[in-house]
C-alpha atoms as a PDB file:
ATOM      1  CA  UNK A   1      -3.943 -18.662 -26.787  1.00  0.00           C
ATOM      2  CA  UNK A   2      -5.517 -17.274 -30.132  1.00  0.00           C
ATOM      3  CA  UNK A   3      -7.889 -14.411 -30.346  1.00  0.00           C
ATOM      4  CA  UNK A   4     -10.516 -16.746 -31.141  1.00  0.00           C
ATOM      5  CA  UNK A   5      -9.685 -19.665 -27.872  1.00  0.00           C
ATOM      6  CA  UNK A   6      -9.956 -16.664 -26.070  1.00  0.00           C
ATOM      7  CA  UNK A   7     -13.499 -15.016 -27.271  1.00  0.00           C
ATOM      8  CA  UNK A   8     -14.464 -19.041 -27.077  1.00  0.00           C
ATOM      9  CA  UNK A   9     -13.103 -18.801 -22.477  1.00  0.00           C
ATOM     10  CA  UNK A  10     -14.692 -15.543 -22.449  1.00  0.00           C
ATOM     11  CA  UNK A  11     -18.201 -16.892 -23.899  1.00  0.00           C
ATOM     12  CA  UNK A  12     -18.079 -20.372 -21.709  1.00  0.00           C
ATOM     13  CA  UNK A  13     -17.202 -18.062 -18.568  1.00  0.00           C
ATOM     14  CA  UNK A  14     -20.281 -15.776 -19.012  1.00  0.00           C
ATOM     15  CA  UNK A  15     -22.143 -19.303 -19.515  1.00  0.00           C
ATOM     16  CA  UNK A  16     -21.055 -21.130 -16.586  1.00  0.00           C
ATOM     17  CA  UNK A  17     -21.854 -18.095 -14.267  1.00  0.00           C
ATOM     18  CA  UNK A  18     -25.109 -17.706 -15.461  1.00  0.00           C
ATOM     19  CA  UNK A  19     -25.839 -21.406 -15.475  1.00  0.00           C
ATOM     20  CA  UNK A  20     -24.599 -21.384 -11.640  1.00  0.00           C
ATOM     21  CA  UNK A  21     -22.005 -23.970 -12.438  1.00  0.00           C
ATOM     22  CA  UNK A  22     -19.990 -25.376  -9.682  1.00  0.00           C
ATOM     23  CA  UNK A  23     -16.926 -23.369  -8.635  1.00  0.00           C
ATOM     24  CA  UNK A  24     -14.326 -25.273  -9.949  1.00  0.00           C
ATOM     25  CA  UNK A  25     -15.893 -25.254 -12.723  1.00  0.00           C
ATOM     26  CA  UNK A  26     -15.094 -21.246 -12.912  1.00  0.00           C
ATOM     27  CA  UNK A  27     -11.930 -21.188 -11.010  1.00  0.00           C
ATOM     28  CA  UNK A  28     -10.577 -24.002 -13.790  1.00  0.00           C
ATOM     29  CA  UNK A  29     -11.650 -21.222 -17.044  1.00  0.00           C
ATOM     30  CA  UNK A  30     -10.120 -18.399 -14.580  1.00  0.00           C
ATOM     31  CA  UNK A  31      -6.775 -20.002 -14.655  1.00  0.00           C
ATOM     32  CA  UNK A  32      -6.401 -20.819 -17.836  1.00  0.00           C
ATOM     33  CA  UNK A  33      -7.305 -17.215 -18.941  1.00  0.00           C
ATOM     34  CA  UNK A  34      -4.528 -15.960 -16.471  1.00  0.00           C
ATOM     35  CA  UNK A  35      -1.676 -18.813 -17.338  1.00  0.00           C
ATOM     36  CA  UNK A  36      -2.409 -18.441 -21.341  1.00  0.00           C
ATOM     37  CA  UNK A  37      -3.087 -15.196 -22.469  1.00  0.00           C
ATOM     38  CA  UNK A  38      -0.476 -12.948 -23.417  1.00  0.00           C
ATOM     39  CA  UNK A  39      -2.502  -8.954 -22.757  1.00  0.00           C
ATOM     40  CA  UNK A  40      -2.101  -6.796 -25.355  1.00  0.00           C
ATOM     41  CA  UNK A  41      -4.335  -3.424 -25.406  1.00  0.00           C
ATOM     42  CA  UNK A  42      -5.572  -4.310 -29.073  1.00  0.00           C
ATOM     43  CA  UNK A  43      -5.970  -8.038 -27.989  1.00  0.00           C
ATOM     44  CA  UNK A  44      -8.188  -7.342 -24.688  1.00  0.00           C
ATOM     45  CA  UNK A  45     -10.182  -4.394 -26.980  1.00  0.00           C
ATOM     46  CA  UNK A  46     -10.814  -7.250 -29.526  1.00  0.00           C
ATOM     47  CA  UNK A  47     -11.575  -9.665 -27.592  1.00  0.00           C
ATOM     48  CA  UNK A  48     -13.597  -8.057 -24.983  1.00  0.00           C
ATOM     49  CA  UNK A  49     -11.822 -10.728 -22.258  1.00  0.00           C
ATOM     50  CA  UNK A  50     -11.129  -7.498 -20.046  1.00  0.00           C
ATOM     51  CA  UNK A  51     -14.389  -6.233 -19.835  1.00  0.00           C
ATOM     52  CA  UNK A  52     -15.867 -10.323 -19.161  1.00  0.00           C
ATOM     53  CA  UNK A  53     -13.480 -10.778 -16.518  1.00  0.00           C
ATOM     54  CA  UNK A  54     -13.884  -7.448 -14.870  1.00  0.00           C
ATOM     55  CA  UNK A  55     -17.846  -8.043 -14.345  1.00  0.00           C
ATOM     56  CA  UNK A  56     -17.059 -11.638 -12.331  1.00  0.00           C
ATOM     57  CA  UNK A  57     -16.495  -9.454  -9.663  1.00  0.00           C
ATOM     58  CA  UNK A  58     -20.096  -7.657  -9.695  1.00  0.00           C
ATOM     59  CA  UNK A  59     -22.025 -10.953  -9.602  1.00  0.00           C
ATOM     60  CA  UNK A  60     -23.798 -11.336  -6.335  1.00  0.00           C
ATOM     61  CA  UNK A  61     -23.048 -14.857  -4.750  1.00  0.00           C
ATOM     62  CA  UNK A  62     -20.089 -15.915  -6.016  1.00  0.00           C
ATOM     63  CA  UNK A  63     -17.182 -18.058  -4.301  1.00  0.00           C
ATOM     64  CA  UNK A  64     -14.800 -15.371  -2.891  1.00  0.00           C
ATOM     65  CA  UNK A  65     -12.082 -17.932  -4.493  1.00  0.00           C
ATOM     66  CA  UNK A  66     -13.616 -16.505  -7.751  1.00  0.00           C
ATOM     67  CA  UNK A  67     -13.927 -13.150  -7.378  1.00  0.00           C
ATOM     68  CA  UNK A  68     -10.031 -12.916  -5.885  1.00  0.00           C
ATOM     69  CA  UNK A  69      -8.748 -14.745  -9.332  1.00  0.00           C
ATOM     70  CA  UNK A  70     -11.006 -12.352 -11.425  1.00  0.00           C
ATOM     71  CA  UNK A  71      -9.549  -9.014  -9.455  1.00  0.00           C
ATOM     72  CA  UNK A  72      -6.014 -11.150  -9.538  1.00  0.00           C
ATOM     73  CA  UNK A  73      -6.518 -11.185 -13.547  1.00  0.00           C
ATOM     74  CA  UNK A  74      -7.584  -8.096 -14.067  1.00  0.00           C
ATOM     75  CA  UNK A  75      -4.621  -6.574 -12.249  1.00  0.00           C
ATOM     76  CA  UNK A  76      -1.790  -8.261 -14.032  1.00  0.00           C
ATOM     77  CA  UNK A  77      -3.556  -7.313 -17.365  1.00  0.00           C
ATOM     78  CA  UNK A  78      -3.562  -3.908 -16.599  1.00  0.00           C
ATOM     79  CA  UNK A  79       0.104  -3.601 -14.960  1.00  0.00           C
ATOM     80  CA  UNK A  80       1.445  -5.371 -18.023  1.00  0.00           C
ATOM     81  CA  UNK A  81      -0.131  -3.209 -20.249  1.00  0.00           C
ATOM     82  CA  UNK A  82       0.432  -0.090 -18.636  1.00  0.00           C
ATOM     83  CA  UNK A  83       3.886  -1.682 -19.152  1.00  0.00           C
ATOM     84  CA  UNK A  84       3.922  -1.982 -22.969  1.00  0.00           C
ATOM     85  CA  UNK A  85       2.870   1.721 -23.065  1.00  0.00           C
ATOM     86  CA  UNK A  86       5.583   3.368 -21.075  1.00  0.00           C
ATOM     87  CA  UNK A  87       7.965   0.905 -23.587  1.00  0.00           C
ATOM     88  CA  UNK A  88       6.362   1.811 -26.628  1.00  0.00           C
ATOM     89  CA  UNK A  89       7.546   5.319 -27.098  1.00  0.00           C
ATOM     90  CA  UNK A  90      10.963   4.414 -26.451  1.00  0.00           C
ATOM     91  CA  UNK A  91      13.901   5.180 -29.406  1.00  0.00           C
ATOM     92  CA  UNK A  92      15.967   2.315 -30.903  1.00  0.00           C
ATOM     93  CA  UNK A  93      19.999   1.326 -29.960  1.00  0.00           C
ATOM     94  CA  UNK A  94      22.518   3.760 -30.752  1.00  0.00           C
ATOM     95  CA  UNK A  95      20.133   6.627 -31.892  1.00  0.00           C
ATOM     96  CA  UNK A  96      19.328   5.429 -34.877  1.00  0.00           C
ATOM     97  CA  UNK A  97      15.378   5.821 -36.045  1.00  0.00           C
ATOM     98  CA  UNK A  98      13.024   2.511 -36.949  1.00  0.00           C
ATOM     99  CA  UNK A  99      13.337   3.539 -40.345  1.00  0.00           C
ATOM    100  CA  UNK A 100      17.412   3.019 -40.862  1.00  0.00           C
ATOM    101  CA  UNK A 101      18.365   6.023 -40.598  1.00  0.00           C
ATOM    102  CA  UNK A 102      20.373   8.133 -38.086  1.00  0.00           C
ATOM    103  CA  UNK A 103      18.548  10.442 -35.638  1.00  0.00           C
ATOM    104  CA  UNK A 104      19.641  14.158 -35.931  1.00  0.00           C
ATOM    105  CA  UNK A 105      21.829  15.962 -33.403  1.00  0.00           C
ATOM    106  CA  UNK A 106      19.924  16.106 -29.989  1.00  0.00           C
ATOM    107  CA  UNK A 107      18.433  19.226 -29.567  1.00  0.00           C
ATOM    108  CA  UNK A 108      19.815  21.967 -26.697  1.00  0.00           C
ATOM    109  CA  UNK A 109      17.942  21.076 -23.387  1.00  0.00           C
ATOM    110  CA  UNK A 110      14.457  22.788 -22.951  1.00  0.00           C
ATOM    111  CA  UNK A 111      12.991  23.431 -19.494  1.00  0.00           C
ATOM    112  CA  UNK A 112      10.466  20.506 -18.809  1.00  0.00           C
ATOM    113  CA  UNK A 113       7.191  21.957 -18.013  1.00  0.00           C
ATOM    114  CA  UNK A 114       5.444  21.184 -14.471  1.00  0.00           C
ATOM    115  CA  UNK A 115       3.840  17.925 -14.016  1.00  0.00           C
ATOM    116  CA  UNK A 116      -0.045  18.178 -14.540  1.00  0.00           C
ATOM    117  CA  UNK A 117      -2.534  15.562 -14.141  1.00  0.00           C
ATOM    118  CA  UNK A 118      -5.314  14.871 -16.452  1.00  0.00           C
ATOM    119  CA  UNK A 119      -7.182  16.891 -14.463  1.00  0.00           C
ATOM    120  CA  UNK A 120      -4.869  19.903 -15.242  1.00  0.00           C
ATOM    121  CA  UNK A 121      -3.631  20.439 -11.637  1.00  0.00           C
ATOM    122  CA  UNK A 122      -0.364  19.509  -9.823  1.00  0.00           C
ATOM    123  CA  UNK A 123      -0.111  15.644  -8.699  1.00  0.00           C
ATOM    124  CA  UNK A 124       0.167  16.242  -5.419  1.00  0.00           C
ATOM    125  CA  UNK A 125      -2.706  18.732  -5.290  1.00  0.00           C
ATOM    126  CA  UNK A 126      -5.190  15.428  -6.604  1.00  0.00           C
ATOM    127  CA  UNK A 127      -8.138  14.348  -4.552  1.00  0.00           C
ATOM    128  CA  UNK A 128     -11.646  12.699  -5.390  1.00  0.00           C
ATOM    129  CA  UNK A 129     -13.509  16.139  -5.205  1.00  0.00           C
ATOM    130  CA  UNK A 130     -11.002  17.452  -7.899  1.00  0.00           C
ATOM    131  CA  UNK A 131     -10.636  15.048  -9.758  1.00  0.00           C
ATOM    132  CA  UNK A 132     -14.753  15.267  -9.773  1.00  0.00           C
ATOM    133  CA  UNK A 133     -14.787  11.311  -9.260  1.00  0.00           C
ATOM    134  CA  UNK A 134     -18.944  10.515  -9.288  1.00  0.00           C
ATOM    135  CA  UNK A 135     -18.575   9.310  -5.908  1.00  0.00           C
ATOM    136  CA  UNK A 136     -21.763   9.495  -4.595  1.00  0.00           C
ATOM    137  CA  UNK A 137     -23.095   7.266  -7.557  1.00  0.00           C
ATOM    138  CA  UNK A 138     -20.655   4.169  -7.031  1.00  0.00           C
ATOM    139  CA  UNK A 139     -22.540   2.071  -5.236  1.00  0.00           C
ATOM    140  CA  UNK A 140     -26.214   2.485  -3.505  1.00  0.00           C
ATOM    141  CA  UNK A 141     -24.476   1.991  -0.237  1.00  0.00           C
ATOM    142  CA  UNK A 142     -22.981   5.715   1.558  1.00  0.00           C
ATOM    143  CA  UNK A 143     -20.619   4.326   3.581  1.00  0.00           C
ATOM    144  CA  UNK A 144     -18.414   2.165   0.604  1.00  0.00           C
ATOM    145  CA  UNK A 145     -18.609   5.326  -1.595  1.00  0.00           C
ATOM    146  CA  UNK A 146     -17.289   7.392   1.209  1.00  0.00           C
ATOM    147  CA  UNK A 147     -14.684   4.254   1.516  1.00  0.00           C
ATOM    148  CA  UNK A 148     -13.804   4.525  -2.140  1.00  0.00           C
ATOM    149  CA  UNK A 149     -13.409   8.029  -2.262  1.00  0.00           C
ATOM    150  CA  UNK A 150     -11.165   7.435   0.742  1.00  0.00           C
ATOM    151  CA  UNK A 151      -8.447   5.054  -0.709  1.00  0.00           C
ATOM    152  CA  UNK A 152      -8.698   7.257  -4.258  1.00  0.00           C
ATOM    153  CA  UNK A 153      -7.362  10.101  -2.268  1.00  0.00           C
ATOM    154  CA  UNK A 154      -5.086   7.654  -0.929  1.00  0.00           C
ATOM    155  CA  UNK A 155      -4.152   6.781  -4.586  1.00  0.00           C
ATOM    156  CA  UNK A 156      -4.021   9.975  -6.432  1.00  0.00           C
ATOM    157  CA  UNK A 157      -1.139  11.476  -4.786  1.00  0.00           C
ATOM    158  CA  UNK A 158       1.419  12.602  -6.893  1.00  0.00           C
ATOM    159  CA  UNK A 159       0.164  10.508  -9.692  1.00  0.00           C
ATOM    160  CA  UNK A 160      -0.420  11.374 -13.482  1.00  0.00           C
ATOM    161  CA  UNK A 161      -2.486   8.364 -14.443  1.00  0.00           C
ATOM    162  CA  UNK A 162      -5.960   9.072 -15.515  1.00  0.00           C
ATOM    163  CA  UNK A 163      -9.127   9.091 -13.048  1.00  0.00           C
ATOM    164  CA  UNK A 164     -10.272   6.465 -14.223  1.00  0.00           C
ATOM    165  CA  UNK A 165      -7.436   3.885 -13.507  1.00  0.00           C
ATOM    166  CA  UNK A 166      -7.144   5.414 -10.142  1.00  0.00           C
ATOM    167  CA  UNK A 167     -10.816   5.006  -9.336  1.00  0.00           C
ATOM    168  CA  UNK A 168     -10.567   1.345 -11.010  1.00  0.00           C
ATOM    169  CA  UNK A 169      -7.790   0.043  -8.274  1.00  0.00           C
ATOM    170  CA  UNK A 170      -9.644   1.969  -5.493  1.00  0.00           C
ATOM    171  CA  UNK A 171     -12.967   0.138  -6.672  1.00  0.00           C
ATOM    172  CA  UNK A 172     -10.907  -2.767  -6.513  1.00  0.00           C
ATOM    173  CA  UNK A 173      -9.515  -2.427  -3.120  1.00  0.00           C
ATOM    174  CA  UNK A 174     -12.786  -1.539  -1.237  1.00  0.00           C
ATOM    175  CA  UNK A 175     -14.210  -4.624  -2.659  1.00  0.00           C
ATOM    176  CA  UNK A 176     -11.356  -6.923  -1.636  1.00  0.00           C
ATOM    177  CA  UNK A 177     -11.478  -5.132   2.086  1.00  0.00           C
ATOM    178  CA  UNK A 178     -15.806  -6.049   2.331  1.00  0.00           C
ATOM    179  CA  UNK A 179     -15.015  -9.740   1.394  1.00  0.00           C
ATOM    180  CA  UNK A 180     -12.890 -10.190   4.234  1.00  0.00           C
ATOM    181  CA  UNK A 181     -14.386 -12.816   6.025  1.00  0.00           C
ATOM    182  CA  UNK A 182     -13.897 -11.136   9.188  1.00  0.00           C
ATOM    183  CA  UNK A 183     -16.067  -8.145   7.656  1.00  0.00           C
ATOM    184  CA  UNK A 184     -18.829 -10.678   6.440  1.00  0.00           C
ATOM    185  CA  UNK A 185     -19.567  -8.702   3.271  1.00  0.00           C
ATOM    186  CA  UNK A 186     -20.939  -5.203   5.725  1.00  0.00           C
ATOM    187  CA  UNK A 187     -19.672  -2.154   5.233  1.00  0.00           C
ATOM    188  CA  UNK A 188     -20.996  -1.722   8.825  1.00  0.00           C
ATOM    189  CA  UNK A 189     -18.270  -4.457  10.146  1.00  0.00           C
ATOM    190  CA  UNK A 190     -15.604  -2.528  12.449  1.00  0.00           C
ATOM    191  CA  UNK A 191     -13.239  -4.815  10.719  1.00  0.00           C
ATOM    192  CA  UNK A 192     -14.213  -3.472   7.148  1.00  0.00           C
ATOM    193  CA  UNK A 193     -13.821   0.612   8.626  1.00  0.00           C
ATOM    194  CA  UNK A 194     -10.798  -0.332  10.446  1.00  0.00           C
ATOM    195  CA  UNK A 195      -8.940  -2.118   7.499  1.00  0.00           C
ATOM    196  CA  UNK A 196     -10.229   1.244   4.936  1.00  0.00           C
ATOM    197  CA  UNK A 197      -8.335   3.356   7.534  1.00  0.00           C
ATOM    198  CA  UNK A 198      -5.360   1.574   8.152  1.00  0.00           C
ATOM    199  CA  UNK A 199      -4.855   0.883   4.487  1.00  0.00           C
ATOM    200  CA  UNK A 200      -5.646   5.134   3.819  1.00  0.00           C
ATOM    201  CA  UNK A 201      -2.971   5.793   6.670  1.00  0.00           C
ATOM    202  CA  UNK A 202      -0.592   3.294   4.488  1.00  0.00           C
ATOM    203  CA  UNK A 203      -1.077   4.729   1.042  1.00  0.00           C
ATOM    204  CA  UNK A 204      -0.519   8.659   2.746  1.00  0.00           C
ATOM    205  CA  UNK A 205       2.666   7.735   4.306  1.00  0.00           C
ATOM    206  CA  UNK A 206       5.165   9.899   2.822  1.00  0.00           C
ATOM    207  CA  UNK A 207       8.100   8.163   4.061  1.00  0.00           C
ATOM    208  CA  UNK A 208       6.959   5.196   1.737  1.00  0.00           C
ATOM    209  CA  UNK A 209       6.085   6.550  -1.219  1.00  0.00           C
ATOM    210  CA  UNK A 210       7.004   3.124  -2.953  1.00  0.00           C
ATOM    211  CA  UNK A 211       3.847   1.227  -1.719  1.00  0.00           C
ATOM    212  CA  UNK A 212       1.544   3.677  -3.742  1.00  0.00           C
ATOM    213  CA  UNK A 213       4.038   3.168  -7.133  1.00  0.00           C
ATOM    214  CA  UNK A 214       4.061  -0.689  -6.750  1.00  0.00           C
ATOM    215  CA  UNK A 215      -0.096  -0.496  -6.610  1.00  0.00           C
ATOM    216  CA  UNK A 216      -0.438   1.900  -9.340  1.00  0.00           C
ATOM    217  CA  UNK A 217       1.680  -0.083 -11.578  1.00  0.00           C
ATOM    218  CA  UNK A 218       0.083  -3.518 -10.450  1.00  0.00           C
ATOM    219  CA  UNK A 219       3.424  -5.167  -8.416  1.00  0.00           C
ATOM    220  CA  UNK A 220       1.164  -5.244  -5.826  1.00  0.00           C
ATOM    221  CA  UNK A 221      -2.425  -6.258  -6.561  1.00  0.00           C
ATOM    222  CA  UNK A 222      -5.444  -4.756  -4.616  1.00  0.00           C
ATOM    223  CA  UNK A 223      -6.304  -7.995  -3.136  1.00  0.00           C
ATOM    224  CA  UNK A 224      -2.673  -8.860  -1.657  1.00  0.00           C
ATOM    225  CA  UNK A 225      -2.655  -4.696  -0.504  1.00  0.00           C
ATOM    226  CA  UNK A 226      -5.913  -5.503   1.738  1.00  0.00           C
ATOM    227  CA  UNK A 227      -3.884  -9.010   3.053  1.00  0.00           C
ATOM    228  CA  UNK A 228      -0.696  -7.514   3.434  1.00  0.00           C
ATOM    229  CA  UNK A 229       0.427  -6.951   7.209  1.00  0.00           C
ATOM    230  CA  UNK A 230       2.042  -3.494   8.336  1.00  0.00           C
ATOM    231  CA  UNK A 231       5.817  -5.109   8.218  1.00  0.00           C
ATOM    232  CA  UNK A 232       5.181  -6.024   4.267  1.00  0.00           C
ATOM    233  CA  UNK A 233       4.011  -2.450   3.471  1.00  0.00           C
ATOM    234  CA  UNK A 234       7.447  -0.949   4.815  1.00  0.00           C
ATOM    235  CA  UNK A 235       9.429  -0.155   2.542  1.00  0.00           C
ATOM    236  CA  UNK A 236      13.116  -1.727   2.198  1.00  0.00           C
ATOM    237  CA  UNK A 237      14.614   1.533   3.807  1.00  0.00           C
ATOM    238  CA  UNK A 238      11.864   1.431   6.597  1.00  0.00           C
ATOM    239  CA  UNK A 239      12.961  -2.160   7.281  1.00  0.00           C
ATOM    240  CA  UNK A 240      16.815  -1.352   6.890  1.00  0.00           C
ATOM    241  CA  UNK A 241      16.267   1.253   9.450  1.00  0.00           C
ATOM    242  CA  UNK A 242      14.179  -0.953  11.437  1.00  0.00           C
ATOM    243  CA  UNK A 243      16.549  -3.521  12.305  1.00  0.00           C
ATOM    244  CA  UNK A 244      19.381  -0.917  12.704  1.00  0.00           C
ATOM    245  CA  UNK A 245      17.103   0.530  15.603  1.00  0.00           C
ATOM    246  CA  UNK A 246      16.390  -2.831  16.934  1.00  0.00           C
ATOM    247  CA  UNK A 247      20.310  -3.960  17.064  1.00  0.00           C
ATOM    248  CA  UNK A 248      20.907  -0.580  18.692  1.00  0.00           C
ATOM    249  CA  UNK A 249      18.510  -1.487  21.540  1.00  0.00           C
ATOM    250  CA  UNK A 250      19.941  -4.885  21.672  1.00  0.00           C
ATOM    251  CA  UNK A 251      23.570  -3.724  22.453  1.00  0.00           C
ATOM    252  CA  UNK A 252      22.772  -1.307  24.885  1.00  0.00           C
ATOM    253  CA  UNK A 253      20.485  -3.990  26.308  1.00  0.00           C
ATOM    254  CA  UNK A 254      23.686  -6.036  26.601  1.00  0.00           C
ATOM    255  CA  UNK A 255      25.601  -3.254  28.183  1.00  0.00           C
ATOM    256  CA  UNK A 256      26.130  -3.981  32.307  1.00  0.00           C
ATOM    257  CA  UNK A 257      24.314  -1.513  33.672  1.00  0.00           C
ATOM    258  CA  UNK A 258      25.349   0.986  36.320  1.00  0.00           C
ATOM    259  CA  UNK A 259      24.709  -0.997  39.994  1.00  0.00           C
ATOM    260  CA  UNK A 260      22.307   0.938  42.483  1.00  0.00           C
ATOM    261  CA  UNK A 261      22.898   0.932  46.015  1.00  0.00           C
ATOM    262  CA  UNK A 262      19.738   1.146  48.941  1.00  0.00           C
ATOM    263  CA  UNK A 263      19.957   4.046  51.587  1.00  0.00           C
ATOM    264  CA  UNK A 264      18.445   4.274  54.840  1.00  0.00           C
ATOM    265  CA  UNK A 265      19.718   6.938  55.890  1.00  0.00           C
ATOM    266  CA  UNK A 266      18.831   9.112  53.179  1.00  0.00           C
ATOM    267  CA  UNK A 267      14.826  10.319  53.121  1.00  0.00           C
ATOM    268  CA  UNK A 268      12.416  11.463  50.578  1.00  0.00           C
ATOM    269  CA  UNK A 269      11.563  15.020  50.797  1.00  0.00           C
ATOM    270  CA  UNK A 270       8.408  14.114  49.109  1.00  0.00           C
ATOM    271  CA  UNK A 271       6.829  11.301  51.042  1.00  0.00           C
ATOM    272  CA  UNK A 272       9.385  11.645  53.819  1.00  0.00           C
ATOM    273  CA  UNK A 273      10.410   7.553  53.294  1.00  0.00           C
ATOM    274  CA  UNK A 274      14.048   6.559  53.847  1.00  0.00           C
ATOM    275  CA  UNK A 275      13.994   3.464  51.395  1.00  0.00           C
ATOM    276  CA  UNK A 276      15.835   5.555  48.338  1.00  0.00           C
ATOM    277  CA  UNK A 277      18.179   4.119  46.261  1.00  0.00           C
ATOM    278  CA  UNK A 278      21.429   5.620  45.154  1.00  0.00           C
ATOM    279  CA  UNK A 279      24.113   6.373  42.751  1.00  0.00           C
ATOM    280  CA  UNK A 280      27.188   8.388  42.072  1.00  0.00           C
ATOM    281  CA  UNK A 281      28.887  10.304  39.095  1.00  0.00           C
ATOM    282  CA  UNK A 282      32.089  12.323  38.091  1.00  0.00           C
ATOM    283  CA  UNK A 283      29.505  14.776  35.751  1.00  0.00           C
ATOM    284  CA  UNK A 284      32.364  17.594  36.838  1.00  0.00           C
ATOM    285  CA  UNK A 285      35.649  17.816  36.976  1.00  0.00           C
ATOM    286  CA  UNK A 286      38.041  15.434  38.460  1.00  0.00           C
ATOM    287  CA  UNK A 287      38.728  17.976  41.982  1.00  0.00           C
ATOM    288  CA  UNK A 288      35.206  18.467  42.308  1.00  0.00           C
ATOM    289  CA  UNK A 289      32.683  16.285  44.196  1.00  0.00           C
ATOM    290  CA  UNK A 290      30.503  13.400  42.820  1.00  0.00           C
ATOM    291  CA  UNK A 291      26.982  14.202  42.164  1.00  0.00           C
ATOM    292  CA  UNK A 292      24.433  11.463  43.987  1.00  0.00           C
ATOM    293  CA  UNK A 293      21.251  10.718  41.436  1.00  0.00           C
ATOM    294  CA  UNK A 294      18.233   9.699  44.597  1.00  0.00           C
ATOM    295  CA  UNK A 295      15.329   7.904  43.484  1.00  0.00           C
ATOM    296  CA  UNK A 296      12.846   7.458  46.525  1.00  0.00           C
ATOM    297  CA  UNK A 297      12.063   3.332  46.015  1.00  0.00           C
ATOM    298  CA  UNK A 298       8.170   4.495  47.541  1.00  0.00           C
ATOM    299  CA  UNK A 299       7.044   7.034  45.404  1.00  0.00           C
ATOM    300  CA  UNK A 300       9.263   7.177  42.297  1.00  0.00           C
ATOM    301  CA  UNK A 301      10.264  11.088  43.594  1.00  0.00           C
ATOM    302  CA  UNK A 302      14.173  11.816  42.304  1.00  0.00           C
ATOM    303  CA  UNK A 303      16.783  14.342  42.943  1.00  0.00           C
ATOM    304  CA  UNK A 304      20.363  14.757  43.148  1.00  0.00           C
ATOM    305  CA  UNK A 305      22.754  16.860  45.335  1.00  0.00           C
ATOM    306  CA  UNK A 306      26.971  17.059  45.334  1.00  0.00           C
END
């Protein structure tokens, strides 16, 4: 798709939207943005098709089904791009320059400097207050800013992308979380708080630093992060470790256990019962006695004599 088919989708798009046009109608312009066009940064500048698509997502009333392709859109734009940019500085085969001719001699290694963020302080020292994200000025509604702010501290972690990225996919996120149709568009809905938290408590995890990279680069898109379930956030070594855990359990499930036997002769010296149960143990050496584990079968009491 040309730069002029795609000013042409953009224009019918803002059209049908404000003309109220049936949903399909929107969904079928949606898709053909998102099969056809091939993102560039000067392209989407050019073209404005970013900016169009971005603002589906603000208009009040719309079919989820068209906001979720919008956010879906927007996503893949931005991961591919972000793409092209860490490509772009890259050098050509075998050292040589674009130019044709050879590269000099690599230079003696120089101590890299600490990672800053934009903001000009350590990654994993980021937050929304330092990052002086407008928070308070979002949305009119207290409770999603506070939400927003939330998942951008989830987000800024050891990242060096700019604020505003961060505070895009955060925007993002929030929104797909209130149009859960268990949360019925209120960010008053237990469901809406709930999902906010358990997604923060995903994104801090420090044993799966992955899930954050994969959002941040678009793998994962904001909407699919808010549907994902708490086994797809794991990360392959979290699963790995998972199943080594559960076949552990399994085999020692399997292994005959040691057989009890039922005393009543023996009595509690807590409840004074003689229904205990019984079993014995070479924990010494071979000429020494066996030690007798009691459990009293009437009020759980245990002991064990020689």
């Amino acid at each position: 798709m040309d730069r002029r088919e795609i000013q042409s989708k953009g224009a019918a798009l803002q059209k049908a939207i404000q003309a109220k046009e049936p949903v399909d109608s929107l969904l079928t312009i949606l898709r053909d943005l998102k099969a056809n066009v091939k993102p560039t940064e000067e392209l989407l500048r050019a073209t404005q098709i970013g900016k169009i698509v971005n603002k589906v997502k603000g208009y009040p009333g719309l079919d989820p089904q068209v906001t979720q392709l919008a956010s879906e859109i927007i996503s893949r734009w931005r991961h591919i791009v972000n793409e092209q940019k860490l490509t772009s500085g890259s050098s050509t085969p075998n050292g040589a320059r674009s130019n044709g001719t050879s590269s000099p001699a690599p230079k003696a290694a120089t101590p890299q400097p600490k990672a800053v963020s934009p903001t000009g302080v350590a990654p994993d020292k980021r937050s929304w207050k330092v990052d002086k994200v407008p928070r308070d000025d979002l949305t009119n509604d207290t409770a999603r800013n506070n939400c927003i702010g939330l998942i951008y501290d989830g987000l800024c972690i050891g990242s060096e992308l700019p604020m505003k990225q961060i505070l895009a996919l955060a925007k993002e996120i929030e929104s797909a979380a209130l149009q859960l149709p268990a949360a019925k568009g209120s960010s008053n809905s237990p469901i809406y708080k709930d999902k906010i938290r358990s997604l923060y408590q995903n994104l801090k995890n420090k044993s799966n630093p992955g899930l954050r990279k994969r959002i941040l680069v678009g793998e994962v898109t904001p909407v699919r992060f808010v549907s994902m379930s708490h086994e797809e956030m794991k990360s392959k070594q979290q699963r790995e470790e998972d199943q080594k855990i559960a076949k552990e359990n399994m085999n020692n499930a399997m292994v005959a256990q040691e057989e009890k036997s039922v005393s009543t002769s023996l009595e509690c010296g807590k409840c004074h019962q003689k229904k205990v149960s019984y079993s014995q143990a070479q924990t010494r050496s071979a000429d020494e006695p066996m030690t007798t584990f009691c459990e009293c079968l009437n009020c759980g009491n245990r002991w064990k004599f020689s």
